[in-house]
PDB file of N, CA and C in Angstrom:
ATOM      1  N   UNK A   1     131.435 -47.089-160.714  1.00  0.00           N
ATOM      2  CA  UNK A   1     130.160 -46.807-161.358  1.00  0.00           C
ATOM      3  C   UNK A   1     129.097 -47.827-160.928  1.00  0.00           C
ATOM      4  N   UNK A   2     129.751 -49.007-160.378  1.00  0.00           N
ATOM      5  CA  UNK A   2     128.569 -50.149-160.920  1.00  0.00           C
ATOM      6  C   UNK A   2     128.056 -49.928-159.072  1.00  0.00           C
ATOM      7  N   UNK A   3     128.556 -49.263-158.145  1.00  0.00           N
ATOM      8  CA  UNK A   3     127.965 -49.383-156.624  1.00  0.00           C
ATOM      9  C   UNK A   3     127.149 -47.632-156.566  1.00  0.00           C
ATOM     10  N   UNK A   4     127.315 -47.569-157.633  1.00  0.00           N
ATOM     11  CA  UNK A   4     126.433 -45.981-157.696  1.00  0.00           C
ATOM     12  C   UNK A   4     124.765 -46.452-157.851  1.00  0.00           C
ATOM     13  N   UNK A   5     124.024 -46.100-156.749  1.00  0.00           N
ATOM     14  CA  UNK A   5     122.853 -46.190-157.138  1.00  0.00           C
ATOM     15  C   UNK A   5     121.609 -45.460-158.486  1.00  0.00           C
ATOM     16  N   UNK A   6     120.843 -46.312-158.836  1.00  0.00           N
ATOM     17  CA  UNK A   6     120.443 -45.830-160.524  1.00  0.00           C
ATOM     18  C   UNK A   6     119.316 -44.685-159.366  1.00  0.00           C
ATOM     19  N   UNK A   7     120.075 -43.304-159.427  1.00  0.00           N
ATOM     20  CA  UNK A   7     119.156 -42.276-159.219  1.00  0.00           C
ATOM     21  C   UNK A   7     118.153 -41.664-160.520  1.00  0.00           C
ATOM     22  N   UNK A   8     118.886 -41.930-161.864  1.00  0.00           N
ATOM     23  CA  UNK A   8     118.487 -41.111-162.913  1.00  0.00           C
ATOM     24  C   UNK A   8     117.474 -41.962-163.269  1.00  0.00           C
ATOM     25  N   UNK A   9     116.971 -43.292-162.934  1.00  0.00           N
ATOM     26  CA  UNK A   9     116.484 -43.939-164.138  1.00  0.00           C
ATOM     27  C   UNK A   9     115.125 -44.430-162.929  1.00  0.00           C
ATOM     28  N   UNK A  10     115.131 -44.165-161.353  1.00  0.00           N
ATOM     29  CA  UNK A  10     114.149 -44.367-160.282  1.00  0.00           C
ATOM     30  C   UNK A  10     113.731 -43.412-159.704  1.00  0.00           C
ATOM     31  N   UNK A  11     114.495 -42.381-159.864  1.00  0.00           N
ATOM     32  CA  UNK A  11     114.066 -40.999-159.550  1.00  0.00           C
ATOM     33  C   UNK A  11     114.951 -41.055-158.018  1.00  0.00           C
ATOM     34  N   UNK A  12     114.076 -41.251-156.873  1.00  0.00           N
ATOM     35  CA  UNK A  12     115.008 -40.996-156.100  1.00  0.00           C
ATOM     36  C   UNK A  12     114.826 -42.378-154.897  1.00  0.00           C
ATOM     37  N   UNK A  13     116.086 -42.721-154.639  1.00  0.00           N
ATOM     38  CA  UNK A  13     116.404 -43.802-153.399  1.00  0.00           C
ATOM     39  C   UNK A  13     115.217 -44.111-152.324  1.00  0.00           C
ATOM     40  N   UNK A  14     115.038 -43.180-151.431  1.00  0.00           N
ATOM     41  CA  UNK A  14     114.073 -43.487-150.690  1.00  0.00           C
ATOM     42  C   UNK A  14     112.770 -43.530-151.081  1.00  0.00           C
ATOM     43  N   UNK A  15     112.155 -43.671-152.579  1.00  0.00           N
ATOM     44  CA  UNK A  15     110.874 -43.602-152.799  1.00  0.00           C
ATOM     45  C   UNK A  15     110.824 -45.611-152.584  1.00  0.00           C
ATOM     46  N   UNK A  16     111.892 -46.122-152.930  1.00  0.00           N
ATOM     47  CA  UNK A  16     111.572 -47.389-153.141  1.00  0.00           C
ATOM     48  C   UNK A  16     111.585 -47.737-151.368  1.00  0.00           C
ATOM     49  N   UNK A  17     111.506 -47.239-150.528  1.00  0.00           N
ATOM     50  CA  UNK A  17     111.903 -47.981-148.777  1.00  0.00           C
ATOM     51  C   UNK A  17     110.575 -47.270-148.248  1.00  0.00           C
ATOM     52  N   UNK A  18     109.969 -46.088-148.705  1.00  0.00           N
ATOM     53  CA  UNK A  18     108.618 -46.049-148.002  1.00  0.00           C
ATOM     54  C   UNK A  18     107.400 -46.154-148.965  1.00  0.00           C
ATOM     55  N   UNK A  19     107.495 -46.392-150.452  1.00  0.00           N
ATOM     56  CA  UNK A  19     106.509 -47.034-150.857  1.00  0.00           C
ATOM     57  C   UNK A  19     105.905 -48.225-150.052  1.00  0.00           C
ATOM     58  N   UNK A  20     106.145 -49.018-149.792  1.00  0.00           N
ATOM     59  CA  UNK A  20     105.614 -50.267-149.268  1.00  0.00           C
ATOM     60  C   UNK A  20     104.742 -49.839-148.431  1.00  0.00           C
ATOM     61  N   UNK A  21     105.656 -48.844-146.906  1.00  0.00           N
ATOM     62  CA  UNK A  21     104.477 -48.274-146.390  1.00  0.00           C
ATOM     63  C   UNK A  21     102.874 -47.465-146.210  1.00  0.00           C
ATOM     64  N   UNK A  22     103.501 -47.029-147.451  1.00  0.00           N
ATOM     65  CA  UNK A  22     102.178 -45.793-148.135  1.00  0.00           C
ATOM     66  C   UNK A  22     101.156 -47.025-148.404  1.00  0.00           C
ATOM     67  N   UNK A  23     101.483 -48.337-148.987  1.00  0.00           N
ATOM     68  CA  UNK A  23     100.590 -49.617-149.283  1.00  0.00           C
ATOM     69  C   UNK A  23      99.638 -49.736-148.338  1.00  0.00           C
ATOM     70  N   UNK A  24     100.368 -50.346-147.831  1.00  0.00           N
ATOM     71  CA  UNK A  24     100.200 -50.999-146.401  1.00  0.00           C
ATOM     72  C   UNK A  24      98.930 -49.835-145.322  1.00  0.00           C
ATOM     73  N   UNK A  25      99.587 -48.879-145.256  1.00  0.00           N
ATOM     74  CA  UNK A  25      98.536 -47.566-144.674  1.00  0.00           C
ATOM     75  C   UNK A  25      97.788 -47.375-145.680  1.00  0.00           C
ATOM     76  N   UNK A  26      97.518 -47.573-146.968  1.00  0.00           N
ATOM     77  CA  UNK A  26      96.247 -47.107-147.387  1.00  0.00           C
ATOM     78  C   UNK A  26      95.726 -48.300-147.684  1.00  0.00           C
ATOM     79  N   UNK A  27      95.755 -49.945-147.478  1.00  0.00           N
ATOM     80  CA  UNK A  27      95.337 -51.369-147.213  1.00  0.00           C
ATOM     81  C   UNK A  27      94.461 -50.981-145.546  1.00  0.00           C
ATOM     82  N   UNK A  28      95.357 -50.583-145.558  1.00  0.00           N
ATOM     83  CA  UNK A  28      94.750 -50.596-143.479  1.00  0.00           C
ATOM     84  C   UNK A  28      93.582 -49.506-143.531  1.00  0.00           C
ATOM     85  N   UNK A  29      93.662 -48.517-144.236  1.00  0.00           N
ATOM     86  CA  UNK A  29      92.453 -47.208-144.570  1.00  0.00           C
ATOM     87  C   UNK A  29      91.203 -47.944-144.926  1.00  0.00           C
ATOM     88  N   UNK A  30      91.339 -48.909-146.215  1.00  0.00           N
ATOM     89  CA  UNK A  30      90.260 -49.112-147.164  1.00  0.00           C
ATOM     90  C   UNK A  30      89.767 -50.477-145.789  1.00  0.00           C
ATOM     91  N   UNK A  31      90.296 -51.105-145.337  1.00  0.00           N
ATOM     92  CA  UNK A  31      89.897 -52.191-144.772  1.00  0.00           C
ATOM     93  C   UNK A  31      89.135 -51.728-143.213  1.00  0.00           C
ATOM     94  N   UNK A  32      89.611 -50.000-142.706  1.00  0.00           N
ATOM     95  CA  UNK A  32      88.837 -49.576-141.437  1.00  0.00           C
ATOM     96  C   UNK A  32      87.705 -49.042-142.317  1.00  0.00           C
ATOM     97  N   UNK A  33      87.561 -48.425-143.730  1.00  0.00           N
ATOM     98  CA  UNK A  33      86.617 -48.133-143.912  1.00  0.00           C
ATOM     99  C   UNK A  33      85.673 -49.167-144.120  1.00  0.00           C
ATOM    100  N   UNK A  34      86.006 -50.294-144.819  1.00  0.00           N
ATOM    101  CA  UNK A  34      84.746 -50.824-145.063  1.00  0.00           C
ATOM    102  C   UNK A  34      84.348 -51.675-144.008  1.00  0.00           C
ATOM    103  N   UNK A  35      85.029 -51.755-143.282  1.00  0.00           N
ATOM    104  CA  UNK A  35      84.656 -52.352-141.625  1.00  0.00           C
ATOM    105  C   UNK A  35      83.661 -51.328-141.025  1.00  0.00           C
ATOM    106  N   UNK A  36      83.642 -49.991-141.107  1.00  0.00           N
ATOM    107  CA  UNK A  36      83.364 -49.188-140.091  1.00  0.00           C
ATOM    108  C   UNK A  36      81.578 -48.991-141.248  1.00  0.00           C
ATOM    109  N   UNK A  37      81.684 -49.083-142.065  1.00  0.00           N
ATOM    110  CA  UNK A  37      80.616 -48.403-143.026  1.00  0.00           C
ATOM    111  C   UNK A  37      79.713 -50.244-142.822  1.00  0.00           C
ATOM    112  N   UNK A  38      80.520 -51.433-143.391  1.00  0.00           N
ATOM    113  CA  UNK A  38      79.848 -52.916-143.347  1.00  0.00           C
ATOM    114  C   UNK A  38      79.485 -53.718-141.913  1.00  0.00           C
ATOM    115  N   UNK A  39      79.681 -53.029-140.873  1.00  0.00           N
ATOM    116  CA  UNK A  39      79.354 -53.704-139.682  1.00  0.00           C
ATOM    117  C   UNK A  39      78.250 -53.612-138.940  1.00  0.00           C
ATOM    118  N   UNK A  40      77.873 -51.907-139.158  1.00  0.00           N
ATOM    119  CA  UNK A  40      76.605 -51.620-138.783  1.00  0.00           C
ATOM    120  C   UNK A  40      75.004 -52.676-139.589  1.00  0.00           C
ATOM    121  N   UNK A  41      75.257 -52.932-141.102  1.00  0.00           N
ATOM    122  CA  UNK A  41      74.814 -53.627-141.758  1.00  0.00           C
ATOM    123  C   UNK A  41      75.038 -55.444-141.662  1.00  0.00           C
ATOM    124  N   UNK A  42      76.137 -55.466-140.897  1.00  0.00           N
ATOM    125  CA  UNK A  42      76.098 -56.958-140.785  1.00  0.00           C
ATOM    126  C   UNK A  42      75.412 -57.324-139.087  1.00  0.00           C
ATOM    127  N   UNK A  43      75.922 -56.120-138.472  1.00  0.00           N
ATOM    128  CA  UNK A  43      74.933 -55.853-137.156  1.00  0.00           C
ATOM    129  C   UNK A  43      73.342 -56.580-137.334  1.00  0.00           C
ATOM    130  N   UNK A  44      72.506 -55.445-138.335  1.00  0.00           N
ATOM    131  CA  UNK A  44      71.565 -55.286-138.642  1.00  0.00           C
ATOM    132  C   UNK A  44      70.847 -56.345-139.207  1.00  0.00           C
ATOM    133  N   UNK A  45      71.469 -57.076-139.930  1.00  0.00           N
ATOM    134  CA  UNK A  45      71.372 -58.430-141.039  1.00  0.00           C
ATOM    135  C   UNK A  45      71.283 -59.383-140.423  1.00  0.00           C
ATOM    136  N   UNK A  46      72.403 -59.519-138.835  1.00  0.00           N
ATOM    137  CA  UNK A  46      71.863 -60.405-137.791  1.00  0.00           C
ATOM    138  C   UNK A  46      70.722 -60.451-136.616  1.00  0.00           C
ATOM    139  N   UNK A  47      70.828 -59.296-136.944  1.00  0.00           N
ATOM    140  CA  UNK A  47      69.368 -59.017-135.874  1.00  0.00           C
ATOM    141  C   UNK A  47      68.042 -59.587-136.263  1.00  0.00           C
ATOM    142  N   UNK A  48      68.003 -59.097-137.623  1.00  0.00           N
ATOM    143  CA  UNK A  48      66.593 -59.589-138.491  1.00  0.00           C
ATOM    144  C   UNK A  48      66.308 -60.653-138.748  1.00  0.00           C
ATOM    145  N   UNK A  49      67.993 -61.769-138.787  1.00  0.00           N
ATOM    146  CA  UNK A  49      67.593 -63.048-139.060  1.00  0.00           C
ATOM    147  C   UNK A  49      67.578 -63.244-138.099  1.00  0.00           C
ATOM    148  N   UNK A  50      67.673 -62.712-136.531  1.00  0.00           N
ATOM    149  CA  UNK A  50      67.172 -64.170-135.605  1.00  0.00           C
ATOM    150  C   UNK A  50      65.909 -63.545-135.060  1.00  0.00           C
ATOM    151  N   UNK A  51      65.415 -62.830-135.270  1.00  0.00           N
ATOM    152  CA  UNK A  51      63.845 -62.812-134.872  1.00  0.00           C
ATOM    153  C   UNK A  51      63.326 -63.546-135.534  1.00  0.00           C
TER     154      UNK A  51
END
């Protein structure tokens, strides 16, 4: 009993081995978005201050 994995009480085995990934890819999403949306503006922000 005790090498039986707790299916009933985690639902199921492999949710715990690709959670991490699902993290990780939607860390990497939020961080191309606000790169891709904040750069044009940090572009811009440097331009103005060196004139």
């Amino acid at each position: 009993m005790t090498d039986l994995p707790s299916a009933s009480s985690s639902g199921s085995v492999p949710t715990t081995s690709w959670k991490p990934i699902i993290i990780v890819l939607t860390v990497l999403v939020v961080v191309v978005c606000v790169a891709a949306v904040g750069i044009p503006f940090l572009v811009a922000y440097l331009n103005s201050a060196s004139e």
